[in-house]
Protein backbone atom coordinates (compact mmCIF):
# COMPACT_ATOMS: atom_id res chain seq x y z
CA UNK A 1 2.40 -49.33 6.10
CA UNK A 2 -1.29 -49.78 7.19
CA UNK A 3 -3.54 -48.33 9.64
CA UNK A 4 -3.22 -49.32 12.80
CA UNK A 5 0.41 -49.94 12.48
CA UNK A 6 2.93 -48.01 14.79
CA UNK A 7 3.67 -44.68 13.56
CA UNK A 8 6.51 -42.91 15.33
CA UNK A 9 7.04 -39.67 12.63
CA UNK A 10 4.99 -37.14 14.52
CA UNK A 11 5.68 -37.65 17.96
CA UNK A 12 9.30 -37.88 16.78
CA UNK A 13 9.58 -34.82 15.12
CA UNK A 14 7.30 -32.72 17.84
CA UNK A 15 9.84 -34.38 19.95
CA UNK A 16 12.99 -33.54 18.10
CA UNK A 17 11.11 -29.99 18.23
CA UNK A 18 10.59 -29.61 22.05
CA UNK A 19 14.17 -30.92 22.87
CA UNK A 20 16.11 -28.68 20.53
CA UNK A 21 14.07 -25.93 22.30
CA UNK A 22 15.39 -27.20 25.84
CA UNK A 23 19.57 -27.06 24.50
CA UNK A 24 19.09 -23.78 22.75
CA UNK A 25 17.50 -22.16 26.34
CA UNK A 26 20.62 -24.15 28.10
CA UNK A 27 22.86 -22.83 25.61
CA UNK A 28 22.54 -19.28 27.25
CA UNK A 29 23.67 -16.39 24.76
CA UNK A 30 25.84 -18.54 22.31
CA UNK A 31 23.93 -16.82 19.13
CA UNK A 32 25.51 -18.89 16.40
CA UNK A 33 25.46 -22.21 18.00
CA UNK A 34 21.64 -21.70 18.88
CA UNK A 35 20.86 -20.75 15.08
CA UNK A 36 22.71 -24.22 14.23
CA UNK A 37 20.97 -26.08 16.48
CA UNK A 38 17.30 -24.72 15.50
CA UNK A 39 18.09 -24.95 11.78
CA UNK A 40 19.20 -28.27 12.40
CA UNK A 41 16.28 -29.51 14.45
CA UNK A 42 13.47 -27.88 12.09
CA UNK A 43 15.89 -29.33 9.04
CA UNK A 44 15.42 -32.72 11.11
CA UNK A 45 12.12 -32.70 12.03
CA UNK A 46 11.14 -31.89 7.99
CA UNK A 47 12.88 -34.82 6.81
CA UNK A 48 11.26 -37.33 9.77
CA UNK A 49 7.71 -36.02 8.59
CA UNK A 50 8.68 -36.32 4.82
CA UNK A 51 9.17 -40.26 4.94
CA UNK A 52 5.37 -39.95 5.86
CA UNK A 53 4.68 -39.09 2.57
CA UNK A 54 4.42 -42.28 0.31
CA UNK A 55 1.32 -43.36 2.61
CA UNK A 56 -0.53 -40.32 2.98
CA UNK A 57 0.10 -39.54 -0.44
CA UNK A 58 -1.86 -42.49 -1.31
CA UNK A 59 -4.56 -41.63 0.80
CA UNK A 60 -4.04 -43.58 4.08
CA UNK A 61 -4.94 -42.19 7.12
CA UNK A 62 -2.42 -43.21 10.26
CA UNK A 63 -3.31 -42.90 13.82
CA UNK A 64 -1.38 -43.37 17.33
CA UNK A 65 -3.01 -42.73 20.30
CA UNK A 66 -1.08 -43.00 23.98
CA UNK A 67 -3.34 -43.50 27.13
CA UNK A 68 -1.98 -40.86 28.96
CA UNK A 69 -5.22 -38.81 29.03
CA UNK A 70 -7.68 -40.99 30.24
CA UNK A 71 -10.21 -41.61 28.96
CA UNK A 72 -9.43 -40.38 25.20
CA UNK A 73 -5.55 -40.70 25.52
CA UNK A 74 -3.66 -38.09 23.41
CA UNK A 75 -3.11 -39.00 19.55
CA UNK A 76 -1.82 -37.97 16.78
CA UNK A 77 -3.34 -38.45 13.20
CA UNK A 78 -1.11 -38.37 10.16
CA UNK A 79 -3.09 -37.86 6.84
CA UNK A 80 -2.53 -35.90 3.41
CA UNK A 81 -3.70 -32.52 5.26
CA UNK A 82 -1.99 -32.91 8.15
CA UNK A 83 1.60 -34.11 7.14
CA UNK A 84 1.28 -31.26 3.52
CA UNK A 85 0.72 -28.57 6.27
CA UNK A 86 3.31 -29.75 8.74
CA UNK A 87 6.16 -29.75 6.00
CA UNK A 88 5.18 -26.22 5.41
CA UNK A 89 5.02 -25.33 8.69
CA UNK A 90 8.93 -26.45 9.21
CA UNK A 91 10.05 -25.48 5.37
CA UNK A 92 8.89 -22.05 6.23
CA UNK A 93 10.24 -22.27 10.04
CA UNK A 94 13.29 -23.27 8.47
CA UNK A 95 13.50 -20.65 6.43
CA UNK A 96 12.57 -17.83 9.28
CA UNK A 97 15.02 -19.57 11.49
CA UNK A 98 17.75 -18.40 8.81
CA UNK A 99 16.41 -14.90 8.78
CA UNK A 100 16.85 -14.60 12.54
CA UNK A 101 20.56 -15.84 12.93
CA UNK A 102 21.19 -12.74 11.27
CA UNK A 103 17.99 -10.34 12.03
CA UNK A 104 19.54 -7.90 15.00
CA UNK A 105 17.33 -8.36 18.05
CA UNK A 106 17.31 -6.48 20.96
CA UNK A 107 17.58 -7.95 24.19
CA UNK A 108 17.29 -11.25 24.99
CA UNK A 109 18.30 -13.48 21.96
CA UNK A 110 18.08 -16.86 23.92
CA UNK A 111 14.33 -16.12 25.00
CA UNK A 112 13.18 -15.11 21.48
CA UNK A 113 14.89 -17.89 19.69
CA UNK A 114 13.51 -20.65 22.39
CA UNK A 115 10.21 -19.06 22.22
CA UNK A 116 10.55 -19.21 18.18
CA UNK A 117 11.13 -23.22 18.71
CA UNK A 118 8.63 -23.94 21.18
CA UNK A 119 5.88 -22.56 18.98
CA UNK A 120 6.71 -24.37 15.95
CA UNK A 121 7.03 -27.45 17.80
CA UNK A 122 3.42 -26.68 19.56
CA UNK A 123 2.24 -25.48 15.76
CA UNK A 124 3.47 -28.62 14.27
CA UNK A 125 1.61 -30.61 16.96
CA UNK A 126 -1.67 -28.58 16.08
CA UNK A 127 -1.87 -29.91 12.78
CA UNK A 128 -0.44 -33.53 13.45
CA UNK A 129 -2.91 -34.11 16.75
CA UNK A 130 -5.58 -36.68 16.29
CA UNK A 131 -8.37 -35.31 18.21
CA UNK A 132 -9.81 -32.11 19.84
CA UNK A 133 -7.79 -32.47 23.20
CA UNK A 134 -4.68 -33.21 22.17
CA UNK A 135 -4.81 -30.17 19.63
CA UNK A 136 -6.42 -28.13 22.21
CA UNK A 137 -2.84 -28.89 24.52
CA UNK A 138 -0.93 -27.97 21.65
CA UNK A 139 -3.10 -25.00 20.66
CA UNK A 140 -3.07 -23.16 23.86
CA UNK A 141 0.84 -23.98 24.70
CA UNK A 142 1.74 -22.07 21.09
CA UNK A 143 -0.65 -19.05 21.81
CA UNK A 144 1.04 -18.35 25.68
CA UNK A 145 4.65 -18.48 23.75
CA UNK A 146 3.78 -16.14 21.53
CA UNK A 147 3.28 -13.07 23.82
CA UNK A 148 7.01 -13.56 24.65
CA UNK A 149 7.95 -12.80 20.77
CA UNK A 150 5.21 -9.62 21.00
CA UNK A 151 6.73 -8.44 24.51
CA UNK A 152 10.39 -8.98 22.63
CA UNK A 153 11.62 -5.06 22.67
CA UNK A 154 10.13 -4.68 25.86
CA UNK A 155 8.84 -0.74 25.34
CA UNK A 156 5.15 0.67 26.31
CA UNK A 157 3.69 -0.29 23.42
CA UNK A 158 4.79 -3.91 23.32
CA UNK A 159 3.61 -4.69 26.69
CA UNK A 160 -0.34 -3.01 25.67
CA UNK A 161 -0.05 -5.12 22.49
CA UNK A 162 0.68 -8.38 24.75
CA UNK A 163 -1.67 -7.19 27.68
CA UNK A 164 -4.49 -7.18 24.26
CA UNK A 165 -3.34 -10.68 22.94
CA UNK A 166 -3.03 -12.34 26.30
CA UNK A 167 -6.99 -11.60 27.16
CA UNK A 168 -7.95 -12.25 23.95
CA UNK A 169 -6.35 -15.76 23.77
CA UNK A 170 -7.87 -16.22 27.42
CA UNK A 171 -11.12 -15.71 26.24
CA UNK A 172 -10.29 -18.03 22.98
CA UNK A 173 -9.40 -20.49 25.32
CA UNK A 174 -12.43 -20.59 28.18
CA UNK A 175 -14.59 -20.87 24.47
CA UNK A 176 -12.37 -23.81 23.48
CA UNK A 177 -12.73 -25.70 26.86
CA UNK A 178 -16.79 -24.94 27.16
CA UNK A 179 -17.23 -26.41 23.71
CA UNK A 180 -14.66 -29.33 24.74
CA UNK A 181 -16.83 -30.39 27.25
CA UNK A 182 -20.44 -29.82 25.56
CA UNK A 183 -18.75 -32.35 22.87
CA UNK A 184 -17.33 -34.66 25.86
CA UNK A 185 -21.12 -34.76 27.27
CA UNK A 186 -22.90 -34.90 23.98
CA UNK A 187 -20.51 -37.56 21.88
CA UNK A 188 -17.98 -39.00 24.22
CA UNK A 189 -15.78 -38.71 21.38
CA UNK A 190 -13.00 -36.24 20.83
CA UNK A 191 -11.57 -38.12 17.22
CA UNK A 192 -11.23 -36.66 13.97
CA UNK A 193 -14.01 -38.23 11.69
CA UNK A 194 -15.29 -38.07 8.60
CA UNK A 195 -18.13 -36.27 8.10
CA UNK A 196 -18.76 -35.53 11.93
CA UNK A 197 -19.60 -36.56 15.10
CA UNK A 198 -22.21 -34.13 16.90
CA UNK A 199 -25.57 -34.12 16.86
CA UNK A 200 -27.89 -31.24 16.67
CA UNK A 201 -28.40 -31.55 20.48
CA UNK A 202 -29.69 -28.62 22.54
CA UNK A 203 -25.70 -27.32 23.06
CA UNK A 204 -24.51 -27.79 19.66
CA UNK A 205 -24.19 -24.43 18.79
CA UNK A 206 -23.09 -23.20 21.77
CA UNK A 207 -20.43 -26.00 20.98
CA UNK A 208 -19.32 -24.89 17.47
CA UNK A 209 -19.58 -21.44 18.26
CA UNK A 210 -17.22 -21.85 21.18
CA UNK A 211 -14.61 -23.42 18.48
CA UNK A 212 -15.00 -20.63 16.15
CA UNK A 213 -14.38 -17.74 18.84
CA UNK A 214 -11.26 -19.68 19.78
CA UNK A 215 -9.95 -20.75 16.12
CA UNK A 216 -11.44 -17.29 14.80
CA UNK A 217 -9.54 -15.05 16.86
CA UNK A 218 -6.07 -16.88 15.82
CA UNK A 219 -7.34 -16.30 12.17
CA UNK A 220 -7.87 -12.72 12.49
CA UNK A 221 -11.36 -13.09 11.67
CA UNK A 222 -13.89 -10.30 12.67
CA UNK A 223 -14.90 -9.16 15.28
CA UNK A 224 -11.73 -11.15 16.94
CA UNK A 225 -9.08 -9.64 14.94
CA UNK A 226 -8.30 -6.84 17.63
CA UNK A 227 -4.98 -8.08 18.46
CA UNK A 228 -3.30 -8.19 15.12
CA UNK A 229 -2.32 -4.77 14.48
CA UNK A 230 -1.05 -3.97 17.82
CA UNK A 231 1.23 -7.35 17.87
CA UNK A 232 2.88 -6.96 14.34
CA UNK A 233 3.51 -3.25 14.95
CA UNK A 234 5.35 -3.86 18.49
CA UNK A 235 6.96 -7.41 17.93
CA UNK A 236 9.99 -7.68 15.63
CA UNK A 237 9.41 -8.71 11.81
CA UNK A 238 10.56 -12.15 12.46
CA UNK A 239 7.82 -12.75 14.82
CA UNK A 240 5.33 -11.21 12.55
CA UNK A 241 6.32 -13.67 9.96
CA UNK A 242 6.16 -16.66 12.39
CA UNK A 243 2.57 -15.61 13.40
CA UNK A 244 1.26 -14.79 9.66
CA UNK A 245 2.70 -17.88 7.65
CA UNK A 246 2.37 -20.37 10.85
CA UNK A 247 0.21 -19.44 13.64
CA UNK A 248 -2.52 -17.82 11.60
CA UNK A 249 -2.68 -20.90 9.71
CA UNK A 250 -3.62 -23.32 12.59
CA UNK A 251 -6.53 -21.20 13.38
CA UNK A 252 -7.58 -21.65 10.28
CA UNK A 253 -6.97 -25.38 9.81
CA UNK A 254 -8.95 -25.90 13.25
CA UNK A 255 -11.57 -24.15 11.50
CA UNK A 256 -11.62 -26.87 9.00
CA UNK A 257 -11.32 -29.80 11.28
CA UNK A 258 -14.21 -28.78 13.09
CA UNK A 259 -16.18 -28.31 10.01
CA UNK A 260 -15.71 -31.75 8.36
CA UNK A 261 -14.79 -33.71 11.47
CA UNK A 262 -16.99 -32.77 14.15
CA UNK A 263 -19.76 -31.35 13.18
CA UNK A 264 -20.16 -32.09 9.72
CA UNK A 265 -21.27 -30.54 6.21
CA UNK A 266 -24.69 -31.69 6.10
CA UNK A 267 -25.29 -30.36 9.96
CA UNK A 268 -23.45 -26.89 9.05
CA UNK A 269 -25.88 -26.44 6.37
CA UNK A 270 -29.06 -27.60 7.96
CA UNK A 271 -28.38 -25.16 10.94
CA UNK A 272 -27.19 -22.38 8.80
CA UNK A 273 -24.03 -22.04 10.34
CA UNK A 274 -21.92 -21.75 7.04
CA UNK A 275 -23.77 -18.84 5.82
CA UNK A 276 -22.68 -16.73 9.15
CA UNK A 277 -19.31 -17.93 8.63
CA UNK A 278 -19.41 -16.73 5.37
CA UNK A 279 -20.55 -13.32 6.19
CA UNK A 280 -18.12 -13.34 8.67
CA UNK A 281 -15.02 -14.34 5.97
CA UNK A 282 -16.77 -11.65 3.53
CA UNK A 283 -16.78 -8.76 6.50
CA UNK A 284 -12.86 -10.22 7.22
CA UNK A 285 -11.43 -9.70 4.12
CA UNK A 286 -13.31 -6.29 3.28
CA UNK A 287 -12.78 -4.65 7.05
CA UNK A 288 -8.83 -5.84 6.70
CA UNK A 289 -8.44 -4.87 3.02
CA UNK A 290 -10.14 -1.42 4.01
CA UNK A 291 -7.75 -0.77 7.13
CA UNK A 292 -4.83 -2.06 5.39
CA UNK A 293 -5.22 0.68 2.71
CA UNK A 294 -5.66 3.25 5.56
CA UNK A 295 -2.44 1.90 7.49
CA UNK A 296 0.35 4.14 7.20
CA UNK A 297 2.59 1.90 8.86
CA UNK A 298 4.26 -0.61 7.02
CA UNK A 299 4.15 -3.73 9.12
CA UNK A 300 0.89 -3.02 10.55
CA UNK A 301 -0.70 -2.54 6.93
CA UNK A 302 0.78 -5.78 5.99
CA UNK A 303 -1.07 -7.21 9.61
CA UNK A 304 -4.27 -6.40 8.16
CA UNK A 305 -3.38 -7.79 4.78
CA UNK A 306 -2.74 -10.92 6.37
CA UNK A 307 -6.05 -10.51 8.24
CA UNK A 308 -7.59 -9.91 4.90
CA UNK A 309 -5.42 -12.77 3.49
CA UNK A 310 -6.74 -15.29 5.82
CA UNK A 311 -10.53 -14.45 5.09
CA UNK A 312 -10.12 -16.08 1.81
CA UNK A 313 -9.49 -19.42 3.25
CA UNK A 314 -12.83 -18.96 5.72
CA UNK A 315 -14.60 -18.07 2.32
CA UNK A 316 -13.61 -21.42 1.12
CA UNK A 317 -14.70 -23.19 3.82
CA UNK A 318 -17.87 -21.53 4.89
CA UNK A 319 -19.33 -22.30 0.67
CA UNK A 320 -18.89 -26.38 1.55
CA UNK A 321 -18.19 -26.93 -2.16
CA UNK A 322 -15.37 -28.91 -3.94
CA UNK A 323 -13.71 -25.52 -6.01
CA UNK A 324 -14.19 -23.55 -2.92
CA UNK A 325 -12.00 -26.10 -1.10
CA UNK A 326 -9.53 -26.12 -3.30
CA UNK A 327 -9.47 -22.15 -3.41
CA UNK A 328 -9.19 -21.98 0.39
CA UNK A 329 -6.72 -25.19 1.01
CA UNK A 330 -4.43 -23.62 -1.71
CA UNK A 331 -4.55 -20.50 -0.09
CA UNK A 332 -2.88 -22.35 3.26
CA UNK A 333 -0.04 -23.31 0.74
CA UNK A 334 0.49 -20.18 -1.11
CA UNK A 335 -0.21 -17.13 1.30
CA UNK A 336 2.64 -17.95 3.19
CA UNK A 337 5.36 -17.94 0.54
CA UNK A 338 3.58 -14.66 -0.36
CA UNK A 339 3.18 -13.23 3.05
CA UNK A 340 6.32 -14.46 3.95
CA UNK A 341 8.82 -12.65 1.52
CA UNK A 342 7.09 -9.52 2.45
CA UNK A 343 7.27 -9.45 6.18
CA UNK A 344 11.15 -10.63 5.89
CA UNK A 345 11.60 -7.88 2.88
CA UNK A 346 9.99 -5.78 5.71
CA UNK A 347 12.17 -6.66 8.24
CA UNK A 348 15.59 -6.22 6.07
CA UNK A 349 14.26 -2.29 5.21
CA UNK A 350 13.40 -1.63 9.08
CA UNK A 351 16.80 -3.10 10.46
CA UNK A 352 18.73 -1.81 7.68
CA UNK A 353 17.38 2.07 7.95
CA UNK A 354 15.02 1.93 10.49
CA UNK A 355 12.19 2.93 8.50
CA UNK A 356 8.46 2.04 8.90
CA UNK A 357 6.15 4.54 7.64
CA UNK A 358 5.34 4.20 3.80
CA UNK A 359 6.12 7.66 3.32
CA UNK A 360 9.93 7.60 4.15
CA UNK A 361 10.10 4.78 1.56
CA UNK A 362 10.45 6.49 -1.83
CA UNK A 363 13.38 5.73 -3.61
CA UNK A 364 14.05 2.83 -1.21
CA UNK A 365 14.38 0.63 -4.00
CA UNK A 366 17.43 2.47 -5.62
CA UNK A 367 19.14 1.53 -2.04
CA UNK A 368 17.81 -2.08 -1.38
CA UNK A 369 17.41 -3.09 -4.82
CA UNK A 370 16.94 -7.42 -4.23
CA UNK A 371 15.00 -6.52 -0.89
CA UNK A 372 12.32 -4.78 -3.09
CA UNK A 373 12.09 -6.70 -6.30
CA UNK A 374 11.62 -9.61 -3.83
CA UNK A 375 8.51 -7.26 -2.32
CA UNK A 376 7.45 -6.38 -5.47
CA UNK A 377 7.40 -10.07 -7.02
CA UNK A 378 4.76 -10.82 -3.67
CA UNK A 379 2.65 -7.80 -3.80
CA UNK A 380 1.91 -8.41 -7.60
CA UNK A 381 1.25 -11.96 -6.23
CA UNK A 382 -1.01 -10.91 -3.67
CA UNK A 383 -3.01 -8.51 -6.08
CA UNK A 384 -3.86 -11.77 -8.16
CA UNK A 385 -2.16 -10.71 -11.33
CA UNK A 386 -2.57 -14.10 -13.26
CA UNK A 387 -1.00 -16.49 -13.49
CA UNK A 388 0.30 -15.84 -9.76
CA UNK A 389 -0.91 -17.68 -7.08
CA UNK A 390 -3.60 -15.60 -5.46
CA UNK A 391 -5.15 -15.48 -9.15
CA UNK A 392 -5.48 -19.09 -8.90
CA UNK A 393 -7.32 -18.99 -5.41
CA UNK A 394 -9.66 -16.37 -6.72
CA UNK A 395 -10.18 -18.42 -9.51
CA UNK A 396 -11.56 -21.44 -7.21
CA UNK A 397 -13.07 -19.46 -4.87
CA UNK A 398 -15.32 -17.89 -7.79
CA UNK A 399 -15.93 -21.41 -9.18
CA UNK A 400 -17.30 -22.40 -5.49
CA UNK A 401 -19.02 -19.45 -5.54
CA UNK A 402 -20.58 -20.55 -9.29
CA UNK A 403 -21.32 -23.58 -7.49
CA UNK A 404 -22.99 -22.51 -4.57
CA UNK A 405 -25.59 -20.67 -6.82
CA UNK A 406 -23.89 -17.58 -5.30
CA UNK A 407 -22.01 -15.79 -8.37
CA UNK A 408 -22.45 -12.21 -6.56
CA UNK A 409 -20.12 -13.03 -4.38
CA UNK A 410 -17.57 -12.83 -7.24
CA UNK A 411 -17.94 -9.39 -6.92
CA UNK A 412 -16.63 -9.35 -3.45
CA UNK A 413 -13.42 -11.23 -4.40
CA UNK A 414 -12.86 -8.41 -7.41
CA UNK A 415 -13.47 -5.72 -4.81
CA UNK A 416 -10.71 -7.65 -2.53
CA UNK A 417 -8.39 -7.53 -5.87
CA UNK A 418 -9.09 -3.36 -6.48
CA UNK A 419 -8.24 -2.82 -2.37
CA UNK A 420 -5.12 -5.01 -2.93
CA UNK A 421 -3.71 -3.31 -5.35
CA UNK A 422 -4.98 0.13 -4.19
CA UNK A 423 -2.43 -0.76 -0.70
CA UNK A 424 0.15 -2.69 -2.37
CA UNK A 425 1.08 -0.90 -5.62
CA UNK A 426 1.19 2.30 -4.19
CA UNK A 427 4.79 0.93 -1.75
CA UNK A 428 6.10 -0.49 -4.91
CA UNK A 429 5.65 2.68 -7.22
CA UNK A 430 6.87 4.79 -4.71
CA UNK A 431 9.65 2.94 -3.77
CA UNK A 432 10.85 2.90 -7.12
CA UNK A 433 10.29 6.46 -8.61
CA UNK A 434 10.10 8.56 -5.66
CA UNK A 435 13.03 10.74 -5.17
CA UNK A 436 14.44 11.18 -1.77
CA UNK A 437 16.77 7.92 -1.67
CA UNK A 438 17.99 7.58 -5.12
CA UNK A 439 21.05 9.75 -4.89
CA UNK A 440 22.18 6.55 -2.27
CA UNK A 441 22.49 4.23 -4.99
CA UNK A 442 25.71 5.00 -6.15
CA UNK A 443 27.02 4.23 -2.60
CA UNK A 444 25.17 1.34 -1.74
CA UNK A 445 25.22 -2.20 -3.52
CA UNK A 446 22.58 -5.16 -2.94
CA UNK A 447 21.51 -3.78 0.05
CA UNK A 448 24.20 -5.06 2.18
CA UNK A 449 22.12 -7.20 4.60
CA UNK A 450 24.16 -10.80 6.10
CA UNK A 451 23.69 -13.36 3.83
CA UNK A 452 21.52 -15.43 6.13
CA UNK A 453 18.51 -12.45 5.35
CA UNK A 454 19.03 -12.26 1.38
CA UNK A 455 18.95 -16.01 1.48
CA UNK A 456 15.51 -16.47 3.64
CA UNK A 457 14.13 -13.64 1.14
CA UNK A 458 15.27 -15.57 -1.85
CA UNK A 459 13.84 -18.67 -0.74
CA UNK A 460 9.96 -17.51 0.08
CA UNK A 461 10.27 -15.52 -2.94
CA UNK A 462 11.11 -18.58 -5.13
CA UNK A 463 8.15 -20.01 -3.60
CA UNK A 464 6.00 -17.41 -5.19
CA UNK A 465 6.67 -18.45 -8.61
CA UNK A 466 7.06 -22.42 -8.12
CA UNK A 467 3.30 -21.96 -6.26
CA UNK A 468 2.53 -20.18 -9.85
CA UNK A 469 4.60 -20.79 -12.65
CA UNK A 470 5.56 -24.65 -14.19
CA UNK A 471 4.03 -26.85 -16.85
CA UNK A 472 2.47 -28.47 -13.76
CA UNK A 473 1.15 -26.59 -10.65
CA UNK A 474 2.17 -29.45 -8.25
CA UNK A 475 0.82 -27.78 -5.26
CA UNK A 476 -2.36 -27.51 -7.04
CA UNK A 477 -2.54 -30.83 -7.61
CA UNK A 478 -1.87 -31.58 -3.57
CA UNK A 479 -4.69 -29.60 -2.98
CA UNK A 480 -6.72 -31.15 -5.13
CA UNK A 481 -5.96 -34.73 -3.56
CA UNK A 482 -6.76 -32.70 -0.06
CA UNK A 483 -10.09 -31.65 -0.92
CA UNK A 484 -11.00 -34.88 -2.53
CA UNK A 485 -10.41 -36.87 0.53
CA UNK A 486 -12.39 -33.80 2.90
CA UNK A 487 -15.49 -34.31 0.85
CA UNK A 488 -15.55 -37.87 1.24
């Protein structure tokens, strides 16, 4: 295949996406045939993307663009980045979508699950679109569904946490459209390319800072990050694992876009943009790590982890350096196995006893013994235990920093590693030696959660150890290729 050739993979498997969504909101409240049909349309989708592969792989770039918004059309762009994060996007969808057949939602099944679809579709279409506009479409249309996953159990709460992600994403999106039209005037180009477009005009940073508000606040980055909390406290677990192993992730991929295909590295640098982004990822992952280890709450300390999380990847961005790149695209890869295992893991102990605050959970592991070895096996990944995964994004994040001329800022990352383990370690020991649920083990055997839950558990959990273990770190090796071809 070469570029300029027809490519019919993306808009195919958006399309695949957006139509499943339609039958499983027609379908009304038939639960198990509306599980089928989403597991079969992510499982679709997945395998239309993968024969992609071969020609990205070898470093082609493929483009489509449809004149239906004149006078820049809408396009998509397949290329290594785009097509690695889109098959993680609908592995891990695939995976959620499993969880929920079996997770017991309140309410309104139909609306959750055809909410659930729509947004991967849009988030798939975030990372496959070819320019600013056509992301921007796909962008906006994924951060609307969402509030109908937060608004879910429908009590006080939930609607505040909506009401507080609604005006946020408002505001995200007036900053998106100002800076779409400063570029419009200033370029007359919307199209991903390499090594920017922009110009150091008069609006240029009104322009780049416009994009950062709007991809910022997805990413949880300070001072945007007020929505988090609220939203994975109030929304169910499934939701909170769509929004930290998907959504989360396009904010931060639009970050990266904008970096190396608008504005450009040697422009970032010249203006001294990348050092306030990098004060801003350094402020992320200390102010989330800090409330985190306040957070008595169990899914709302795992929110700010994931806030935390997600500052790593801004760290690698905002150094413009080859390790740093690697660091922060192999963070997109591994967090959400990580993140993942432990907001499903979270989900099976809160549906199972109803249980959220840390304290109630001593001895929990005596009476969900898989659930929490699968918790444990992430949160000593998330410390950065070597050889796990996180270990290896510290690793090149402290080689960019090397690089850079910047090796204080190692001491930052080791901080991060103290406050992960100071927040983590603590569920895990208590959950296995304290006392007030251990006399239930005798009674209770593999935690007796559907097999639909124990299998999406199993599966982000084995993706912990194949992102860290192996002769042969594979994803490494993507990422490699990825950052390679960003540095042109």
């Amino acid at each position: 295949m070469e570029a300029g050739v027809f490519i019919w993979q993306p808009q195919a498997a958006v399309g695949l996406l957006l139509v499943a969504t339609l039958l499983v909101w027609l379908r009304g409240e038939k639960a198990r045939g509306s599980s089928c049909l989403t597991l079969f349309a992510l499982a679709g989708a997945f395998t239309i993307l993968a024969t992609l592969f071969p020609w990205v792989g070898a470093g082609e770039i493929l483009r489509q663009t449809y004149p239906i918004l004149p006078p820049f059309g809408f396009s998509f762009q397949a290329d290594l980045l785009s097509v690695s994060l889109a098959l993680l996007f609908l592995f891990s969808g695939f995976v959620i979508a499993l969880y929920i057949a079996a997770y017991p939602l309140k309410h309104d099944e139909r609306r959750f699950k055809t909410a659930f679809l729509f947004i991967m579709a849009c988030a798939s279409g975030v990372v496959l679109a070819g320019d600013l506009l056509s992301l921007f479409l796909f962008f906006e249309a994924m951060s609307l569904a969402f509030f109908l996953l937060i608004i879910h159990n429908r009590t006080r709460e939930a609607v505040a946490a909506t009401y507080k992600f609604i005006y946020l994403t408002v505001g995200g999106s007036m900053c998106y459209f100002i800076a779409l039209a400063i570029v419009f005037v200033q370029a007359n180009s919307f199209a991903w390319t390499a090594g920017g477009f922009m110009s150091a005009a008069s609006l240029s940073a009104l322009a780049f800072w416009g994009f950062v508000a709007a991809f910022g606040m997805k990413a949880g980055m300070v001072p945007l990050h007020f929505w988090l909390a609220a939203a994975y406290g109030q929304a169910p677990p499934p939701a909170a694992a769509l929004s930290s192993v998907i959504m989360m992730k396009t904010g931060a991929y639009g970050m990266a876009r904008i970096f190396h295909h608008v504005f450009g590295l040697e422009m970032l640098s010249r203006q001294g943009w990348d050092i306030l982004i990098l004060i801003l990822a350094l402020f992320t992952i200390l102010y989330g790590s800090f409330c985190a280890f306040a957070e008595r709450d169990l899914l709302r300390r795992l929110a700010y982890s994931s806030m935390a999380q997600l500052g790593y990847i801004l760290f690698g961005l905002a150094l413009l350096n080859y390790a740093a790149l690697v660091g922060g695209f192999f963070h997109f890869l591994a967090h959400g196995m990580m993140k993942g295992t432990m907001l499903l893991c979270a989900g099976a102990i809160v549906s199972k006893t109803g249980k959220r605050k840390i304290a109630d959970l001593a001895g929990i592991a005596w009476q969900m013994p898989l659930t929490m070895a699968c918790f444990s096996l992430a949160a000593l990944t998330a410390v950065g235990l070597p050889p796990m995964n996180v270990f290896v994004v510290k690793w090149y994040l402290s080689l960019g920093a090397l690089s850079a001329g910047q090796p204080l800022l190692i001491l930052f990352l080791l901080a991060s590693s103290l406050l992960n383990a100071a927040y983590y370690l603590p569920i895990v020991f208590r959950a296995y030696f304290g006392a007030e649920n251990r006399d239930l083990h005798a009674s209770l055997v593999w935690d007796r959660l559907p097999w639909p839950m124990t299998v999406g558990m199993l599966l982000f959990a084995a993706g912990c150890i194949v992102f860290s273990l192996g002769p042969v770190n594979l994803p490494l090796e993507l990422t490699k290729r990825i950052a390679t071809g960003f540095l042109y």
